[in-house]
N, C-alpha and C. Protein backbone atom coordinates (compact mmCIF):
# COMPACT_ATOMS: atom_id res chain seq x y z
N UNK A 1 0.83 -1.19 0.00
CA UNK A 1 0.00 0.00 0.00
C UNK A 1 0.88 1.25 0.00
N UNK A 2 0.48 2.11 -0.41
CA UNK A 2 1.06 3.56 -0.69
C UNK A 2 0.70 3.84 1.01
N UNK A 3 1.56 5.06 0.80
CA UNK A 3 1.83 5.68 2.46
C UNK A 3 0.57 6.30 2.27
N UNK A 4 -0.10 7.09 1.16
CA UNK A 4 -1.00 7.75 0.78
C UNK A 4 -2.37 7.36 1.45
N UNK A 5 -2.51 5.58 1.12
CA UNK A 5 -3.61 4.83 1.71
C UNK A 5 -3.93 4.52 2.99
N UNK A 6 -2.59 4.28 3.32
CA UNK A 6 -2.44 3.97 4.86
C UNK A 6 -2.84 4.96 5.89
N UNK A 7 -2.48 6.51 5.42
CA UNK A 7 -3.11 7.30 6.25
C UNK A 7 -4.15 7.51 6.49
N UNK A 8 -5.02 7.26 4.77
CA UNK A 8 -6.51 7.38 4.93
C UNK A 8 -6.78 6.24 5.78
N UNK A 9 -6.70 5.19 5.74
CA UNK A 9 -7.37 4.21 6.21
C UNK A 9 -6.74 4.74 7.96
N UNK A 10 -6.54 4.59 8.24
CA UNK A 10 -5.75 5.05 9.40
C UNK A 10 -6.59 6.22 10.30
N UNK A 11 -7.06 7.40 9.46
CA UNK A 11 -7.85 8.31 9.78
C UNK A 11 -9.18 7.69 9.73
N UNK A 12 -9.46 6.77 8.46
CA UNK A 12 -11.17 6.24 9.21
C UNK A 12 -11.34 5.30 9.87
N UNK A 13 -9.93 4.85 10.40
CA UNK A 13 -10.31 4.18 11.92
C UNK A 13 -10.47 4.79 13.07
N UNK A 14 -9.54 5.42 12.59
CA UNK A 14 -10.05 6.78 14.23
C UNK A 14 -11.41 7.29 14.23
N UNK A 15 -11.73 7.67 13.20
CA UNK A 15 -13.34 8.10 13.26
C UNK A 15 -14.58 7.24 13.44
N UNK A 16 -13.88 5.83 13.14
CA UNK A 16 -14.82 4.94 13.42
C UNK A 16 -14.47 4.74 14.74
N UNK A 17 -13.52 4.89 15.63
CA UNK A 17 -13.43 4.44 17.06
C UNK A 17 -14.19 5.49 17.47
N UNK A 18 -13.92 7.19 17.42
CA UNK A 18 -14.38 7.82 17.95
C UNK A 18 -15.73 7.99 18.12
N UNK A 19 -16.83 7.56 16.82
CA UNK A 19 -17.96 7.55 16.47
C UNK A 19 -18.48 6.86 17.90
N UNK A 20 -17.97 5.78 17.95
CA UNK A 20 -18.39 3.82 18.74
C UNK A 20 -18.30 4.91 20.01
N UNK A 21 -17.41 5.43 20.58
CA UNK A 21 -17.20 5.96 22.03
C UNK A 21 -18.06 7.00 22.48
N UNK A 22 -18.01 7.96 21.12
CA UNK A 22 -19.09 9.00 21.26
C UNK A 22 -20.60 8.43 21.23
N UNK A 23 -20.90 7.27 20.77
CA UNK A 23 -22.17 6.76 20.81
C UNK A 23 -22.73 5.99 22.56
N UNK A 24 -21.75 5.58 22.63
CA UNK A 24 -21.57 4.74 23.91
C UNK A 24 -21.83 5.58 24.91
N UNK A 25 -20.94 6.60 24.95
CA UNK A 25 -21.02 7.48 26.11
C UNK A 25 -22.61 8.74 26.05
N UNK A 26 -22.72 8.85 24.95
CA UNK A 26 -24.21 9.23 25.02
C UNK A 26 -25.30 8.43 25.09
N UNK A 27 -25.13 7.44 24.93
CA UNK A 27 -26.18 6.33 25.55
C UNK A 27 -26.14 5.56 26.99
N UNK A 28 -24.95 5.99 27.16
CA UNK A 28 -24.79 6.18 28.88
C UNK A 28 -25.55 7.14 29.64
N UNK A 29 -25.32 8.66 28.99
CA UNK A 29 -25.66 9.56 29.94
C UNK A 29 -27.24 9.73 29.80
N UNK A 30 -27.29 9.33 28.66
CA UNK A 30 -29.06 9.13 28.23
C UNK A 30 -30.03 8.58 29.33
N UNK A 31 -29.32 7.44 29.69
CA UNK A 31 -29.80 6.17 30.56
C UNK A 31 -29.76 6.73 32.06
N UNK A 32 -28.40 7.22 32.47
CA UNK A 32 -27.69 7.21 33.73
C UNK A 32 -27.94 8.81 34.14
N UNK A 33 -28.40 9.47 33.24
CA UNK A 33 -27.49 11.08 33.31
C UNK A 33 -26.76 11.03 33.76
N UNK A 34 -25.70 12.39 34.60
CA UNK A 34 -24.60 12.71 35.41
C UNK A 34 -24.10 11.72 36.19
N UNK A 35 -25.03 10.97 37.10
CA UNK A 35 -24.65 9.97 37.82
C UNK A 35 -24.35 8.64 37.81
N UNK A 36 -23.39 8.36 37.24
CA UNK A 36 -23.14 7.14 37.15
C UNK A 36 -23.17 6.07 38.35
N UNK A 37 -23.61 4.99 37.90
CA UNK A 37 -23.31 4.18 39.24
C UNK A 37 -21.67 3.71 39.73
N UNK A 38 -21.32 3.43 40.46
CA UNK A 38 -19.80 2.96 40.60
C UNK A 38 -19.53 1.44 40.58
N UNK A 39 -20.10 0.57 39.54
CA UNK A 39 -20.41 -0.65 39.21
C UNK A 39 -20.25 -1.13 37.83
N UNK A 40 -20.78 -1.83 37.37
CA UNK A 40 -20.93 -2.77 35.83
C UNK A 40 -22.05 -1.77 35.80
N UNK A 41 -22.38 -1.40 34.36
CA UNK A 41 -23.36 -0.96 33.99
C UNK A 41 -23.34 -1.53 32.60
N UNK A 42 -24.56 -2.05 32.07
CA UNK A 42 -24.54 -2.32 30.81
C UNK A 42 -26.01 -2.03 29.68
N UNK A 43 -25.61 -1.53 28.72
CA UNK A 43 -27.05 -0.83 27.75
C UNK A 43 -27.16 -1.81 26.32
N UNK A 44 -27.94 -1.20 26.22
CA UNK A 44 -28.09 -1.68 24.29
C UNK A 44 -28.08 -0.76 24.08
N UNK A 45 -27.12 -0.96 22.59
CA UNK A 45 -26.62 0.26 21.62
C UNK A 45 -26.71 -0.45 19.84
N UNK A 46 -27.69 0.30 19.40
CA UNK A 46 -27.68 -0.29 17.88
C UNK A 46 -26.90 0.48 16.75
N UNK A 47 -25.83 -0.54 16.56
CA UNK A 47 -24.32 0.20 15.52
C UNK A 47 -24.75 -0.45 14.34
N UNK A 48 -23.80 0.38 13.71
CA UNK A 48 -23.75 0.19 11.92
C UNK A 48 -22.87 -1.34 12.40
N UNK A 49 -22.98 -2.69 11.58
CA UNK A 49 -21.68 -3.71 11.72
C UNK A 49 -20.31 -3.55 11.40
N UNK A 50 -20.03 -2.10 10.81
CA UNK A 50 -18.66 -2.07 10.68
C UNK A 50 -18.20 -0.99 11.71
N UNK A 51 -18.91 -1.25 12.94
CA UNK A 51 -18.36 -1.08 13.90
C UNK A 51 -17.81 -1.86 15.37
N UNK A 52 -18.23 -3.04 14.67
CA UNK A 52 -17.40 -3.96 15.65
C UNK A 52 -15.75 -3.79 16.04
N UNK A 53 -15.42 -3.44 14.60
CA UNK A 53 -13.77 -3.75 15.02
C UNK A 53 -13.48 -2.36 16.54
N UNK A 54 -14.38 -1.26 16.21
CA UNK A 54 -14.01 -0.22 17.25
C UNK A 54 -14.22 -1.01 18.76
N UNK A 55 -15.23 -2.42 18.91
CA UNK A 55 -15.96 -2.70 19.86
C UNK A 55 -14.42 -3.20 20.40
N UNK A 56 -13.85 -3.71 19.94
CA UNK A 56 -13.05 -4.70 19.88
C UNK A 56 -11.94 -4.22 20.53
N UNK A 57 -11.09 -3.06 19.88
CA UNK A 57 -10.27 -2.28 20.13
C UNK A 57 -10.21 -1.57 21.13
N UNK A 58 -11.74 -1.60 21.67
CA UNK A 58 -12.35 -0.52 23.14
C UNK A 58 -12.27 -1.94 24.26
N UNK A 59 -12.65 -2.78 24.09
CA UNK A 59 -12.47 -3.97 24.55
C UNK A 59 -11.14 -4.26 25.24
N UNK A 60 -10.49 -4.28 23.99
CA UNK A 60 -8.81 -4.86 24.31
C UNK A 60 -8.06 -3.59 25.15
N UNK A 61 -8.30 -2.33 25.46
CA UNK A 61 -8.28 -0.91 25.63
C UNK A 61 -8.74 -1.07 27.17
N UNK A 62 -9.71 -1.96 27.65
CA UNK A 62 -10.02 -1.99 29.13
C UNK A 62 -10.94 -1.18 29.44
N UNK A 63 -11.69 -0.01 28.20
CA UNK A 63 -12.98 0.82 28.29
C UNK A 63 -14.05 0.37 28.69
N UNK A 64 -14.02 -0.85 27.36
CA UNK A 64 -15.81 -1.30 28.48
C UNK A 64 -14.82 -3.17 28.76
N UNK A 65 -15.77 -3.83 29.34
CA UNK A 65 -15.68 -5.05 29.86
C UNK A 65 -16.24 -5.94 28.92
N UNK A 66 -16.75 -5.96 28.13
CA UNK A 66 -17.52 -6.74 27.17
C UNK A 66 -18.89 -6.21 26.38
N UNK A 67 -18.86 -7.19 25.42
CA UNK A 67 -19.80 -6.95 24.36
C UNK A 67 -20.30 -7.93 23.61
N UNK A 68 -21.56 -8.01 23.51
CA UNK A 68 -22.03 -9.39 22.69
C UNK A 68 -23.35 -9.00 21.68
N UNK A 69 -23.02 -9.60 20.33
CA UNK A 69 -24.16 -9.36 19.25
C UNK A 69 -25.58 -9.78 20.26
N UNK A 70 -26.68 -9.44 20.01
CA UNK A 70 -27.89 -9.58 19.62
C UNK A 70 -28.37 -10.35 18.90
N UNK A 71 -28.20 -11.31 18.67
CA UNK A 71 -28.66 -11.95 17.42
C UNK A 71 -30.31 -12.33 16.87
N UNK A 72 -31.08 -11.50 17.96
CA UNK A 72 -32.09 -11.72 17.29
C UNK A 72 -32.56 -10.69 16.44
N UNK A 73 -31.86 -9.22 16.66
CA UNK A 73 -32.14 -8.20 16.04
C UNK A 73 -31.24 -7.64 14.35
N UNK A 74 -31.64 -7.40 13.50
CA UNK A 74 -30.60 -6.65 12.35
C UNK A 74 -32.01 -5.95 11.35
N UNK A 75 -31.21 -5.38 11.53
CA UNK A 75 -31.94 -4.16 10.62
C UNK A 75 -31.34 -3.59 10.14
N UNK A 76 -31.28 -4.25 8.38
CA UNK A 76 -30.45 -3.74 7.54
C UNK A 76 -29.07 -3.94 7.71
N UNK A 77 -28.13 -2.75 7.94
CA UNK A 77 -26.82 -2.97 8.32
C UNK A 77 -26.56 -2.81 9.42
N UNK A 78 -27.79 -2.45 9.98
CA UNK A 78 -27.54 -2.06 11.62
C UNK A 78 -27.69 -3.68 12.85
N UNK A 79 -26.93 -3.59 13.80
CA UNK A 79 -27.09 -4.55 14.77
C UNK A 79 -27.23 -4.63 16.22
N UNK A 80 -28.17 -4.94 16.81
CA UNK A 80 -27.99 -4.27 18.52
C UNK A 80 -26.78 -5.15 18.94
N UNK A 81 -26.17 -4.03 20.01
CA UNK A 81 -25.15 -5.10 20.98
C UNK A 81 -25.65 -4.52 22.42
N UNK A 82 -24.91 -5.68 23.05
CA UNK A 82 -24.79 -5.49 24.80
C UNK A 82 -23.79 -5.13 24.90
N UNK A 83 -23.49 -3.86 25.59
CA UNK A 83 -22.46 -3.45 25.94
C UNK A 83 -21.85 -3.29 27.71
N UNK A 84 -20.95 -4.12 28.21
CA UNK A 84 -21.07 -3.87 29.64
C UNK A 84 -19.72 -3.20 29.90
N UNK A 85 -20.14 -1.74 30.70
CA UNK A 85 -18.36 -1.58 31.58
C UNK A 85 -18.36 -0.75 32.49
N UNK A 86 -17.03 -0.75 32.79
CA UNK A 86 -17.23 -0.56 34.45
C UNK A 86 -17.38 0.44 34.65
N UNK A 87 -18.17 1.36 35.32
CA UNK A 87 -18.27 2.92 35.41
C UNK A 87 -17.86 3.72 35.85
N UNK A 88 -17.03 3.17 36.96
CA UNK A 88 -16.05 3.66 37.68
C UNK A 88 -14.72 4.24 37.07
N UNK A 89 -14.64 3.23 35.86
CA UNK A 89 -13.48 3.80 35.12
C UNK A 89 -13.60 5.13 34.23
N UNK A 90 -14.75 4.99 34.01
CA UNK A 90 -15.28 6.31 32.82
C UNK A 90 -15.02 7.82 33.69
């Protein structure tokens, strides 16, 4: 790959991580407002599927604690997940 590509691709991973975090965390405060509990907290959040790899990366990152498809739900390209993490850390 050209250095050319690599950056792009590179930049729309960041935007795809940032998207996943910025979604997460507003569906936190949605749920929780201001107050978080100081525990596991876990929501449903319905992502585009090419946002797993961000799930993944946030995962391996120690952000949230886990995540698991839905599998009874898809709509279209979209997919619910369970998202659980610790709130204390946020």
């Amino acid at each position: 790959m050209k250095r050319k590509n690599i950056t792009k691709a590179v930049k729309k991973q960041g935007s795809i991580y940032r998207d996943t975090w910025q979604a997460i965390e507003d569906a936190l405060f949605a749920e929780y407002g201001c107050l978080l509990p100081s525990y596991d907290v876990s929501l449903n959040l319905t992502l585009n599927w090419t946002k797993e790899e961000a799930l993944g990366i946030l995962k391996r990152e120690g952000k949230i604690t886990s995540w698991t498809q839905d599998k009874s739900f898809e709509d279209g390209n979209n997919r619910r997940y369970r998202i659980t993490l610790d709130a204390s850390k946020i």
